[in-house]
N, C-alpha and C. Protein backbone atom coordinates (compact mmCIF):
# COMPACT_ATOMS: atom_id res chain seq x y z
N UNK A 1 27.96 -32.77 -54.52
CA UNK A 1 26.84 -32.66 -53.60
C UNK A 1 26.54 -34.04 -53.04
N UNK A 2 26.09 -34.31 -51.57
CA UNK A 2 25.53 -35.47 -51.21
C UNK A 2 24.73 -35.06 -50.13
N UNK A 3 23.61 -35.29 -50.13
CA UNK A 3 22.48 -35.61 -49.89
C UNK A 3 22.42 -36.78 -48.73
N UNK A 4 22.06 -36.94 -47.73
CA UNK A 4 21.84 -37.97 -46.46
C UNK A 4 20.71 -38.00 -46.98
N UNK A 5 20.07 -38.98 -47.81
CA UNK A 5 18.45 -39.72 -48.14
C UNK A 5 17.73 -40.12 -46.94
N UNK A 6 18.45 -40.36 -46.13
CA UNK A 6 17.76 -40.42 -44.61
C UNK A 6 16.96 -39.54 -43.43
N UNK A 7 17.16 -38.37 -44.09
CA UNK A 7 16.93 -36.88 -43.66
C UNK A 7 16.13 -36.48 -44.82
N UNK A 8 15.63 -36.62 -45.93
CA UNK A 8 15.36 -36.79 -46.91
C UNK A 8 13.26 -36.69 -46.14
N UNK A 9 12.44 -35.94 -46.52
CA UNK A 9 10.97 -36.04 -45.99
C UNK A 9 9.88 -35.38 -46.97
N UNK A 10 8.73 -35.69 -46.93
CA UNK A 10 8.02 -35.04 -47.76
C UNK A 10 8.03 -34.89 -49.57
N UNK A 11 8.98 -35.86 -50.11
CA UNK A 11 8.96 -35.77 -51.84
C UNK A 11 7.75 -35.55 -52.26
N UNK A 12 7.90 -34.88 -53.37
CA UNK A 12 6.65 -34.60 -54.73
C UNK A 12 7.49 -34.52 -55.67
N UNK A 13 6.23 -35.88 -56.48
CA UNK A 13 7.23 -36.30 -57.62
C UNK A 13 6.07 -35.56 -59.02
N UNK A 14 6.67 -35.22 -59.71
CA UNK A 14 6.12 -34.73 -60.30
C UNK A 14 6.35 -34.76 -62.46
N UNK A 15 5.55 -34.73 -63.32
CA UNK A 15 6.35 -35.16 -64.89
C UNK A 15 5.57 -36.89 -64.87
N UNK A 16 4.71 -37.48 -64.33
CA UNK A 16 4.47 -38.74 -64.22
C UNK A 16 3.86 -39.28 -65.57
N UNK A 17 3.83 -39.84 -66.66
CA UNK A 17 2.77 -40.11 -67.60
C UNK A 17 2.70 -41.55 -67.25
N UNK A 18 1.68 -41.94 -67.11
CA UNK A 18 1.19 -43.32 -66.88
C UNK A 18 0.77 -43.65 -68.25
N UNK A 19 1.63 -43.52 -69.15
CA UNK A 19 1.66 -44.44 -70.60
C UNK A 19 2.87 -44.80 -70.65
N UNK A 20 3.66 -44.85 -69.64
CA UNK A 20 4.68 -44.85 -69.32
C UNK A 20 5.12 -46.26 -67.98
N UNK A 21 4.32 -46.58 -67.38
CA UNK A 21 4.38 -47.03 -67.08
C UNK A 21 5.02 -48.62 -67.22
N UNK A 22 6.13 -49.03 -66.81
CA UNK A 22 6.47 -49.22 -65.20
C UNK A 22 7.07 -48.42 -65.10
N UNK A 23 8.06 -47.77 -66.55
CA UNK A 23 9.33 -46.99 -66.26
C UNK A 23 9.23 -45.55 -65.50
N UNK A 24 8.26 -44.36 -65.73
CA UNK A 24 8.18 -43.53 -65.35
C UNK A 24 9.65 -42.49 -65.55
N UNK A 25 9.86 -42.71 -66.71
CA UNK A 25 11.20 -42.24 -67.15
C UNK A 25 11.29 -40.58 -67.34
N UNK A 26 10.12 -39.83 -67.21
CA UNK A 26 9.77 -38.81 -67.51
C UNK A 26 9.72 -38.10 -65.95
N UNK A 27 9.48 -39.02 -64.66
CA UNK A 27 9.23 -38.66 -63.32
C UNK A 27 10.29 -37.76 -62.89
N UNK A 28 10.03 -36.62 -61.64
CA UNK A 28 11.36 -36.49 -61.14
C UNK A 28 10.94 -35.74 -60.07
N UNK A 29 11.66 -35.39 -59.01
CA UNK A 29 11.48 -34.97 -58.09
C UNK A 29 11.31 -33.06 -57.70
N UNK A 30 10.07 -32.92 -57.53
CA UNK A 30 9.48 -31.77 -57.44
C UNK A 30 10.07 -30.58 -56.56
N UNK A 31 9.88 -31.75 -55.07
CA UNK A 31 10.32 -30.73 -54.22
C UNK A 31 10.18 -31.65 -52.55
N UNK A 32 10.79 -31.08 -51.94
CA UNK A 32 10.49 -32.00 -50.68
C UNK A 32 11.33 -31.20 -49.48
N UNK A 33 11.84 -31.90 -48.56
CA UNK A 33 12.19 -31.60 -47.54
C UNK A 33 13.68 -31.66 -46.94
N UNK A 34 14.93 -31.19 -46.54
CA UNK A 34 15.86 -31.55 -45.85
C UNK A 34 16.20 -31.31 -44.12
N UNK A 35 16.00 -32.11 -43.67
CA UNK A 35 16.09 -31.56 -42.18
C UNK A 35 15.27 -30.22 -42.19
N UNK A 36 15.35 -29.25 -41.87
CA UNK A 36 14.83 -28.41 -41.24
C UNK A 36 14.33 -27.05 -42.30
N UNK A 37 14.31 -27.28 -43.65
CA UNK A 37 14.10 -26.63 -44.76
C UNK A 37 14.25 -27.38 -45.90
N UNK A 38 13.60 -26.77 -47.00
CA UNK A 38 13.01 -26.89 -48.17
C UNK A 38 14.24 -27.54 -49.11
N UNK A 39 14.12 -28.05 -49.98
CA UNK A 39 15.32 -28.98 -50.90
C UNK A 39 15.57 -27.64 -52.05
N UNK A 40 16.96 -27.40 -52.80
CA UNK A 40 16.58 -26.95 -53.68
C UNK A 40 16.71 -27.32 -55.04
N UNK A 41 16.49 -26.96 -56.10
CA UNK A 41 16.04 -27.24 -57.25
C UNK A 41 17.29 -28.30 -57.84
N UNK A 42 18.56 -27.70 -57.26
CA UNK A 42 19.63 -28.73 -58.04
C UNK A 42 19.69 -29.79 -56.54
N UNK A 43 18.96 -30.30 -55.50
CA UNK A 43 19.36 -31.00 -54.90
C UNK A 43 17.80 -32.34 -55.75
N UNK A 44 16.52 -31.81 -55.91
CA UNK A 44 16.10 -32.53 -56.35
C UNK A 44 16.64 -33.20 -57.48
N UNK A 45 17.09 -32.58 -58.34
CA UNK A 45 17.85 -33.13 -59.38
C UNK A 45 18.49 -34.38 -59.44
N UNK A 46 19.34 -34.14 -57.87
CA UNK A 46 20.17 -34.77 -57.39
C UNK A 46 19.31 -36.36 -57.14
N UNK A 47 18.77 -35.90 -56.35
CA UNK A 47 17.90 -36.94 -55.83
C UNK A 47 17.53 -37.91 -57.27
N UNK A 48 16.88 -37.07 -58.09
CA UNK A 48 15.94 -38.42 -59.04
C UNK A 48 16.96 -38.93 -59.88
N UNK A 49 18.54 -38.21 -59.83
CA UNK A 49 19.10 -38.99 -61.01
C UNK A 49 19.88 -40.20 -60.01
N UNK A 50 20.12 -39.74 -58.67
CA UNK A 50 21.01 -40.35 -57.86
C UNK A 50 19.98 -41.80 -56.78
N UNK A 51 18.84 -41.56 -56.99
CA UNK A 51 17.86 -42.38 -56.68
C UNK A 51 16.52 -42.76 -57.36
N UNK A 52 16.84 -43.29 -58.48
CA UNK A 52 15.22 -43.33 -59.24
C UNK A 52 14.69 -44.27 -59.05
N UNK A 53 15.26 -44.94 -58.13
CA UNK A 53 13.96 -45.82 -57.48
C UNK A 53 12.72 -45.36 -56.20
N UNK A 54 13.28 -44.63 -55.78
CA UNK A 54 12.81 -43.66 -54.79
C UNK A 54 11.54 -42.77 -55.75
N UNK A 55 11.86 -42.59 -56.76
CA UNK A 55 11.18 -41.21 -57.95
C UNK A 55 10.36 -42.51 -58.53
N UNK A 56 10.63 -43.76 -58.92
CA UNK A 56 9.22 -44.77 -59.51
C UNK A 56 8.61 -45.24 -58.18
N UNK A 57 9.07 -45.25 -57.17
CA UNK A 57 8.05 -45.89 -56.34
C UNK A 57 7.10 -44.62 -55.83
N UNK A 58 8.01 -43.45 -55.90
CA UNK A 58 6.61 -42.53 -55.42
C UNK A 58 5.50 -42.22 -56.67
N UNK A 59 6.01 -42.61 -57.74
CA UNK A 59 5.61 -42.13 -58.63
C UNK A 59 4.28 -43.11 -59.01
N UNK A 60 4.67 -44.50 -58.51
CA UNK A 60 3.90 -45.65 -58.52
C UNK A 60 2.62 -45.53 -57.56
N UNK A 61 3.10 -45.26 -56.61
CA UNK A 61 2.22 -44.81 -55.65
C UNK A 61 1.11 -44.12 -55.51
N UNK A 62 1.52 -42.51 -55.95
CA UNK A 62 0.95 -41.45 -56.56
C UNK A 62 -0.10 -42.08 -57.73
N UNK A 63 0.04 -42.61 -58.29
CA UNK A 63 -0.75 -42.62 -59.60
C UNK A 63 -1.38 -43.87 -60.27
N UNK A 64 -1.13 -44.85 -59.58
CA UNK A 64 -1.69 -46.44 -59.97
C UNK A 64 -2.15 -46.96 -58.95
């Protein structure tokens, strides 16, 4: 599977414990957007293992 992260809109990250923090190792990607429809469950997957910097900064964001 590959994923264009550039086309990539709307993430919800979701699993966040802020005792956890900086790592957010528990974070991962909920659900979001691809071009013109909804992501599905094994593309988020995709996403937080194939970008977890993308999954701590929203996650950072979201919650601190």
């Amino acid at each position: 599977m590959e994923i264009d992260i550039t086309k990539v809109d709307n993430l919800v990250v979701e699993g966040v414990d802020t005792g956890d923090y900086p790592d957010f190792c528990d974070a991962f990607i909920a659900s979001g957007d691809y071009i013109d429809r909804e992501l599905t469950d094994d593309e988020c997957e995709w996403i937080t293992v194939n970008y977890p910097e993308i999954v701590a900064e929203l996650a950072f964001e979201k919650y601190i």
